[in-house]
C-alpha atoms as a PDB file:
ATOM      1  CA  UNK A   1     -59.153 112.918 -16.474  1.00  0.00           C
ATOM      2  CA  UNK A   2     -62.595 111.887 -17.653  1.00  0.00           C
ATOM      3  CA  UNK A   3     -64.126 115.441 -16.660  1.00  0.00           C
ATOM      4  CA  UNK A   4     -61.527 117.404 -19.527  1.00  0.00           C
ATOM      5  CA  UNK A   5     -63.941 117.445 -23.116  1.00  0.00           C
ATOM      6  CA  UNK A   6     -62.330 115.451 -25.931  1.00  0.00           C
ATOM      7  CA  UNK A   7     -61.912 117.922 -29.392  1.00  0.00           C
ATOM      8  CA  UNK A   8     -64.663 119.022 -31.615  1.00  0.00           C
ATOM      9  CA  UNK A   9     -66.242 115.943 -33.747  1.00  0.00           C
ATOM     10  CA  UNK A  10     -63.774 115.351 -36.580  1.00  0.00           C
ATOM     11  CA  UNK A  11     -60.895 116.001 -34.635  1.00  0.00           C
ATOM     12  CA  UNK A  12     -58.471 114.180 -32.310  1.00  0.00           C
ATOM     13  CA  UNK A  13     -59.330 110.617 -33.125  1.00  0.00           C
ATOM     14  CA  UNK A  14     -55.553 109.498 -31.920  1.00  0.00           C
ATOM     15  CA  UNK A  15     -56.868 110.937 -28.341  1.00  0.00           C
ATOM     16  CA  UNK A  16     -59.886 109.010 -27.798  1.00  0.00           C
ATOM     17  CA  UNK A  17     -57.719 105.565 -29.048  1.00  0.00           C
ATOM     18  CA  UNK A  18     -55.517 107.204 -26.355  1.00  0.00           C
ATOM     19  CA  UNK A  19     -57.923 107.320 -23.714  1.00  0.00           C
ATOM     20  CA  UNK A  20     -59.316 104.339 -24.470  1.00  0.00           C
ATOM     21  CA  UNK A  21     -55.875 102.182 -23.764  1.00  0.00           C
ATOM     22  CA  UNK A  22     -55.179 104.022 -20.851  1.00  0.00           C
ATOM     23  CA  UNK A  23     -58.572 102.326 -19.859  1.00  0.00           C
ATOM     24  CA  UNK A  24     -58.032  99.188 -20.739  1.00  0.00           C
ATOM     25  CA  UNK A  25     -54.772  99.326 -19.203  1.00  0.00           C
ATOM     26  CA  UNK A  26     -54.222 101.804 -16.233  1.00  0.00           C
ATOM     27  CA  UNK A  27     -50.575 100.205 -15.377  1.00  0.00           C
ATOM     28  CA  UNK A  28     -49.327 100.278 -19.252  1.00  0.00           C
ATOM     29  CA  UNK A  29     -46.817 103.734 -19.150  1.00  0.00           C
ATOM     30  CA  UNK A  30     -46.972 103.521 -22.651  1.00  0.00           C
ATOM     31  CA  UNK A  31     -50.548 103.734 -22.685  1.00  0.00           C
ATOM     32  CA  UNK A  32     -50.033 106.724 -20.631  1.00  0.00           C
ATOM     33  CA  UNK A  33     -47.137 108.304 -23.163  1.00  0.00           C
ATOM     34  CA  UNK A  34     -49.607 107.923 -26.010  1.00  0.00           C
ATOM     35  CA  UNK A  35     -52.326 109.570 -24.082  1.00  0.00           C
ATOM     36  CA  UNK A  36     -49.416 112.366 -23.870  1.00  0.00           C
ATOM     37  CA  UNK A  37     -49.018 112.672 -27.216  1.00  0.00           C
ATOM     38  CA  UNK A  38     -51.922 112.599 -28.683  1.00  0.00           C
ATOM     39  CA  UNK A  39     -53.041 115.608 -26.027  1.00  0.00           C
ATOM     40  CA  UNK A  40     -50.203 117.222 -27.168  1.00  0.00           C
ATOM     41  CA  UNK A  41     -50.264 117.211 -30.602  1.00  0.00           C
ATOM     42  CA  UNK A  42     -54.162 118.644 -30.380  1.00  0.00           C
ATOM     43  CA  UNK A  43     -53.004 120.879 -28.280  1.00  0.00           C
ATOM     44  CA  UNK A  44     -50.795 122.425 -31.043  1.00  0.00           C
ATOM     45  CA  UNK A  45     -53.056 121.262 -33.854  1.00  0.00           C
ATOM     46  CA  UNK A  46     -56.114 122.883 -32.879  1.00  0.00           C
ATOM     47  CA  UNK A  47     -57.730 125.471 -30.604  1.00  0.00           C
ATOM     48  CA  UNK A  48     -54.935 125.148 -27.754  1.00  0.00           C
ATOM     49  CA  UNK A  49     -56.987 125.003 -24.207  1.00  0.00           C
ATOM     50  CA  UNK A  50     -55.833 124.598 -20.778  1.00  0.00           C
ATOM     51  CA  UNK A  51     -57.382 121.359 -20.053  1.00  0.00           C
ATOM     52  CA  UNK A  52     -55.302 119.931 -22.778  1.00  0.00           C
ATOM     53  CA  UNK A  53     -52.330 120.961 -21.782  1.00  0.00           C
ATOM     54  CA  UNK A  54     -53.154 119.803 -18.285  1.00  0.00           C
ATOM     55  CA  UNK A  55     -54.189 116.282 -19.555  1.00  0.00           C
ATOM     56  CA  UNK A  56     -50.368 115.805 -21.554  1.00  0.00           C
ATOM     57  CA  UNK A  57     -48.768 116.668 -18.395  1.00  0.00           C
ATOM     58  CA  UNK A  58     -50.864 114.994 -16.081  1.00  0.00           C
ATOM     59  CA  UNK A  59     -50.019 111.736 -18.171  1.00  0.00           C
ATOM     60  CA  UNK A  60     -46.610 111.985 -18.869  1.00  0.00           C
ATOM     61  CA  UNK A  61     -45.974 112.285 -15.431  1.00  0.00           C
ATOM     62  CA  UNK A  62     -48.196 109.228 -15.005  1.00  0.00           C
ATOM     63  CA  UNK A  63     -45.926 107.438 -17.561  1.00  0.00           C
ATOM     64  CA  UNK A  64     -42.817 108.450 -15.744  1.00  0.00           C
ATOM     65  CA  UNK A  65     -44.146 107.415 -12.371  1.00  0.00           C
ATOM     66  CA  UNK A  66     -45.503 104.035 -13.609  1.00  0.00           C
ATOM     67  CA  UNK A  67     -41.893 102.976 -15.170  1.00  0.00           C
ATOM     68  CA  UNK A  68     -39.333 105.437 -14.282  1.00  0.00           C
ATOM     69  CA  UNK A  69     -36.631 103.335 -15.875  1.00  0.00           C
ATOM     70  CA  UNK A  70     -38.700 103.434 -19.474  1.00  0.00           C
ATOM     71  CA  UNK A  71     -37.965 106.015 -21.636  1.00  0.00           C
ATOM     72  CA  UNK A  72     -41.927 106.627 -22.852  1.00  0.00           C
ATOM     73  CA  UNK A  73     -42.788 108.696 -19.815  1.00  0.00           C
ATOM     74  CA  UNK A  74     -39.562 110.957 -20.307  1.00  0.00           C
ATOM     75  CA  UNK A  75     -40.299 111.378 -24.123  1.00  0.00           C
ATOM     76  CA  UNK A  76     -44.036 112.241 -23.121  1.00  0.00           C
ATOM     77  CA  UNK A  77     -42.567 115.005 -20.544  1.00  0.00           C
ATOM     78  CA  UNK A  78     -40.177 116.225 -23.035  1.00  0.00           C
ATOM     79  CA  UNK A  79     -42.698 116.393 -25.984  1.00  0.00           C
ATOM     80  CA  UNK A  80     -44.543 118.227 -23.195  1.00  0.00           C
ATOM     81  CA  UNK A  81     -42.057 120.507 -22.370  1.00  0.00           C
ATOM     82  CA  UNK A  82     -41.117 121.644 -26.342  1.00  0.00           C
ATOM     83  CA  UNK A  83     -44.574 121.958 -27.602  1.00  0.00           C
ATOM     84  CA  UNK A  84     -47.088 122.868 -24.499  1.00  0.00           C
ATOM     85  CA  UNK A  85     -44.936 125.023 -22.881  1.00  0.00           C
ATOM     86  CA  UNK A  86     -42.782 126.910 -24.897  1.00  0.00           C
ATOM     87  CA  UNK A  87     -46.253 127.251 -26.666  1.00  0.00           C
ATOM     88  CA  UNK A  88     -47.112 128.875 -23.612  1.00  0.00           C
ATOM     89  CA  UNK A  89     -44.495 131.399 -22.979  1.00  0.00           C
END
């Protein structure tokens, strides 16, 4: 994910936090939720672009797949599903 462009300067600080714990810790599925989120709610908040939308999916699936008995990775896929892509259709 480190080829998708973060938001224009003064916006999305919550994703680059985001990115930054996934980082620090790649096995943390609630790193991975957070990364979600905070992809999601730019995605809705500003100039929606496919890379974003890509990037909360990619990670709540991540989240999901790291603890499938958690509920952060289903909350990240749900948030996913209600504001990327009903946005979408």
């Amino acid at each position: 994910m480190e080829d998708m462009p973060d938001a224009r300067p003064g916006q999305g600080g919550g994703l680059g936090v985001s990115r930054e714990a996934v980082a620090l810790g790649p096995t943390c599925a609630r790193a991975w939720g957070g990364l979600s989120l905070a992809s999601r709610l730019l995605y809705n908040s500003s100039t929606p672009t496919p890379q974003l939308a890509e990037r909360a999916r990619q990670a709540a699936e991540k989240a999901v797949a790291l603890a499938p008995n958690r509920a952060e990775g289903y909350l990240a896929l749900g948030g996913y599903q209600r504001l990327v892509v009903r946005d979408s259709s």
